[in-house]
C-alpha atoms as a PDB file:
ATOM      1  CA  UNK A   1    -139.571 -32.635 -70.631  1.00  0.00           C
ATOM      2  CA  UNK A   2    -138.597 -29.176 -71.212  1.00  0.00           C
ATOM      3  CA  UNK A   3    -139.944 -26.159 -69.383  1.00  0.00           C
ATOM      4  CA  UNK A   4    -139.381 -22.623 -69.942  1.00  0.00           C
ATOM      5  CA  UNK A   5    -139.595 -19.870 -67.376  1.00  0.00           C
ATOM      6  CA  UNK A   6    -140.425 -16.325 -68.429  1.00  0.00           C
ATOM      7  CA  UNK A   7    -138.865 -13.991 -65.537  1.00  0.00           C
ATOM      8  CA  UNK A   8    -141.340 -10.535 -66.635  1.00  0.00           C
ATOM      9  CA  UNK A   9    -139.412  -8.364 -64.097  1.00  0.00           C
ATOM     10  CA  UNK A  10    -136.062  -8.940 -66.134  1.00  0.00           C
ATOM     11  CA  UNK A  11    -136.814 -10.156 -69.677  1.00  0.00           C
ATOM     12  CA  UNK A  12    -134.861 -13.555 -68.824  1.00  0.00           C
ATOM     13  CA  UNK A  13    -136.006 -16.858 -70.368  1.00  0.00           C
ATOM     14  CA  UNK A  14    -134.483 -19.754 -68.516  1.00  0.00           C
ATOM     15  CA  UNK A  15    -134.790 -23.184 -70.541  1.00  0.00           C
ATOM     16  CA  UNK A  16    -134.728 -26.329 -68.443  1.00  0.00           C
ATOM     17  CA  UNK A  17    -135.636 -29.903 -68.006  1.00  0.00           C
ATOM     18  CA  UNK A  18    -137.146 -31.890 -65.367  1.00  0.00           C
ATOM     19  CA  UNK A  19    -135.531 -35.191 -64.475  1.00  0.00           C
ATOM     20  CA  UNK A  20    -136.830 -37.850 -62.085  1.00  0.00           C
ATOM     21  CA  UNK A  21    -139.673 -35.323 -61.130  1.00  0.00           C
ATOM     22  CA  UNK A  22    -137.124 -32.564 -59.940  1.00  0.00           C
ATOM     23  CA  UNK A  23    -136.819 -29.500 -61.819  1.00  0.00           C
ATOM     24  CA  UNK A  24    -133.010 -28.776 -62.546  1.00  0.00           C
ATOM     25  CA  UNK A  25    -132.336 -25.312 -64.166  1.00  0.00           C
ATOM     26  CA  UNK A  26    -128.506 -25.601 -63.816  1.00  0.00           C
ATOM     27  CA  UNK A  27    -128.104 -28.829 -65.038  1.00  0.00           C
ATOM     28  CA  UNK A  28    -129.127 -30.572 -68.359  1.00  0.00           C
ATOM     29  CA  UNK A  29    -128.850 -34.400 -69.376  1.00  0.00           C
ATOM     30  CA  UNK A  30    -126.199 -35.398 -71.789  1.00  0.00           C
ATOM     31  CA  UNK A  31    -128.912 -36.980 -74.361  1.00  0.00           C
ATOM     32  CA  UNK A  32    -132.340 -35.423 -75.190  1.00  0.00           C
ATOM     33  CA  UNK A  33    -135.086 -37.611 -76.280  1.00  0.00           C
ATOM     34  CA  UNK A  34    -136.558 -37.529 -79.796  1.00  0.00           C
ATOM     35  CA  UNK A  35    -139.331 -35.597 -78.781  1.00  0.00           C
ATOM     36  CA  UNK A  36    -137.207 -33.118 -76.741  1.00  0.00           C
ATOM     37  CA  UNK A  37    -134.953 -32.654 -80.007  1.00  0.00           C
ATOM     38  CA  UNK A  38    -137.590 -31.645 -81.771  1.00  0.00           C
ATOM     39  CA  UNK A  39    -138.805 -28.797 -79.026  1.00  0.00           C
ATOM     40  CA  UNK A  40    -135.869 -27.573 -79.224  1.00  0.00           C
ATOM     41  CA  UNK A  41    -135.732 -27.132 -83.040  1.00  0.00           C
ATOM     42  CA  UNK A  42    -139.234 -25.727 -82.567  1.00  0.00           C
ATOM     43  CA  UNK A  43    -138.482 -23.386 -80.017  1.00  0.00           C
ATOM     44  CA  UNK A  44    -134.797 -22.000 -82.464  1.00  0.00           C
ATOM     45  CA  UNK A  45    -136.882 -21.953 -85.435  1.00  0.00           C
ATOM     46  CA  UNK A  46    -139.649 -19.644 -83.801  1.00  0.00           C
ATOM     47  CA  UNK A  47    -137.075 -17.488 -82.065  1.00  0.00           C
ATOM     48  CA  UNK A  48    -135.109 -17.083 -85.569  1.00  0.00           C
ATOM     49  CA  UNK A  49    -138.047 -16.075 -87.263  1.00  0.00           C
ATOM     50  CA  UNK A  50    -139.531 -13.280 -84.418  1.00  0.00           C
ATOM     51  CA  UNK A  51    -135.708 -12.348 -84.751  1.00  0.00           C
ATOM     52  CA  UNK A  52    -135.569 -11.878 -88.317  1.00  0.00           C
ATOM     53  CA  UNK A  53    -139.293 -10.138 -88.164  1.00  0.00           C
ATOM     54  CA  UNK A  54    -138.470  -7.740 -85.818  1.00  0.00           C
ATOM     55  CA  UNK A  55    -134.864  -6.759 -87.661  1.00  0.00           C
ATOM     56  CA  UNK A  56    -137.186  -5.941 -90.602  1.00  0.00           C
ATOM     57  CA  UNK A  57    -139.844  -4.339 -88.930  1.00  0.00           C
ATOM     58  CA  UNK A  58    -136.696  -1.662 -87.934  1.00  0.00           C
ATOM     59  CA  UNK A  59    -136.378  -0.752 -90.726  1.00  0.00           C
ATOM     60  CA  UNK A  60    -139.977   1.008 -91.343  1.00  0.00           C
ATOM     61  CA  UNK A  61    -140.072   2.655 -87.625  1.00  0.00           C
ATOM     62  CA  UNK A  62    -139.849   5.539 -87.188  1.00  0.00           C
ATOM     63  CA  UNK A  63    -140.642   6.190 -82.721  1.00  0.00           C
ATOM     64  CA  UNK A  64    -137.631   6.041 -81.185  1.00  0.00           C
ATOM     65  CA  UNK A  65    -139.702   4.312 -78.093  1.00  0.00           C
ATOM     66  CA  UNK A  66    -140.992   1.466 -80.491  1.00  0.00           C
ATOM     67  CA  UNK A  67    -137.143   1.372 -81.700  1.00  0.00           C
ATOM     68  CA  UNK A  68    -135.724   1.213 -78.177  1.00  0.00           C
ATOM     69  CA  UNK A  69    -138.776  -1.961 -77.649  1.00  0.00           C
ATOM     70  CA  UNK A  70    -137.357  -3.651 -80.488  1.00  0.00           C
ATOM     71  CA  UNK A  71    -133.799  -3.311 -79.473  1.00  0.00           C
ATOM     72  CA  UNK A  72    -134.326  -4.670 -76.204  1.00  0.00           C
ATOM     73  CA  UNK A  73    -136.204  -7.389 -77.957  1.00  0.00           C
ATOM     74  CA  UNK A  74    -133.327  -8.503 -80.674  1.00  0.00           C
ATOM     75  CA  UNK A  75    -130.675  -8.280 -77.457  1.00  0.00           C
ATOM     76  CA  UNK A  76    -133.262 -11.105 -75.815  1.00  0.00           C
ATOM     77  CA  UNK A  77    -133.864 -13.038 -78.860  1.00  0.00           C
ATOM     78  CA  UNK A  78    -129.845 -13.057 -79.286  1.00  0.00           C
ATOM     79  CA  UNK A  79    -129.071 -14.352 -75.822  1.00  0.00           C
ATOM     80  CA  UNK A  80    -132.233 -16.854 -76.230  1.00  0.00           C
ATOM     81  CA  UNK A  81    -130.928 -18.357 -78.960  1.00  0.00           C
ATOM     82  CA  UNK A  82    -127.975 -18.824 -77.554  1.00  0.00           C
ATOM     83  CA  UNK A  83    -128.940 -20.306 -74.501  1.00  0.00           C
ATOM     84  CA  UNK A  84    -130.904 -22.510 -76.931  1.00  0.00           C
ATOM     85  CA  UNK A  85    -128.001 -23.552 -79.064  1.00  0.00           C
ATOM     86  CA  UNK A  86    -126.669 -25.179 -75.949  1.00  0.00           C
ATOM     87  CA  UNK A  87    -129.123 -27.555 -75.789  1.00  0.00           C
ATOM     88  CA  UNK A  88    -128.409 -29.084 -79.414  1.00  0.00           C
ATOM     89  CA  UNK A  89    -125.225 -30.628 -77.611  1.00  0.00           C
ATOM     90  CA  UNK A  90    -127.187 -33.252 -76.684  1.00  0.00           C
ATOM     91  CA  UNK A  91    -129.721 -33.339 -79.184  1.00  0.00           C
ATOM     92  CA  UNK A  92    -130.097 -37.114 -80.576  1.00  0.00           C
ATOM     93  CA  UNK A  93    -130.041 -37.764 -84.427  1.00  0.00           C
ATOM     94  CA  UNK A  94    -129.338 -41.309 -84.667  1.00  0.00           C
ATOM     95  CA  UNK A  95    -132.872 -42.600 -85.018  1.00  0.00           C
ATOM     96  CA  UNK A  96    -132.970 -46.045 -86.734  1.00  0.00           C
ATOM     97  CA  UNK A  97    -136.381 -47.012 -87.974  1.00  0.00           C
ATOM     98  CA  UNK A  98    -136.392 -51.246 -87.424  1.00  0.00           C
ATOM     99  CA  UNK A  99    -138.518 -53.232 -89.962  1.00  0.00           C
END
């Protein structure tokens, strides 16, 4: 099962798993179940999207405070994502439905 941490002093999202009832932040299987595939598609699609919303919404502002806000924001979604994208590695895709 996946967990994610939001750290509110420093903007940092940490992405984890538990495994046998111990939660290991470090440390991620080599296989994710179905279900946890899925999250994690959830979780890159939703990211992408607040991404490409606040890119746009960048374009209209005109506060340099609101700009700075949404800076800081795309630099988190970026390095999100990214942390994200390493969890595909083990992402399964070989479901075979058995009739």
């Amino acid at each position: 099962m996946f967990i994610v941490e939001d750290d509110n002093i420093n903007g940092e999202i940490k992405v984890g798993m538990f495994d046998k009832g111990v939660c290991n932040m470090s440390e991620q299987k080599a296989e994710l179940a179905f279900h946890e595939t899925m999250d994690t598609h959830e979780m890159v699609n939703f990211k992408t999207i607040c991404l490409m919303k606040t890119k746009l919404m960048q374009g209209v502002c005109f506060d340099n405070d609101l700009k700075k806000l949404m800076d800081k924001d795309i630099e988190q979604s970026m390095q999100a994502l990214k942390e994200l994208q390493t969890l595909y590695r083990g992402a399964r895709t070989d479901y075979q439905h058995e009739s």
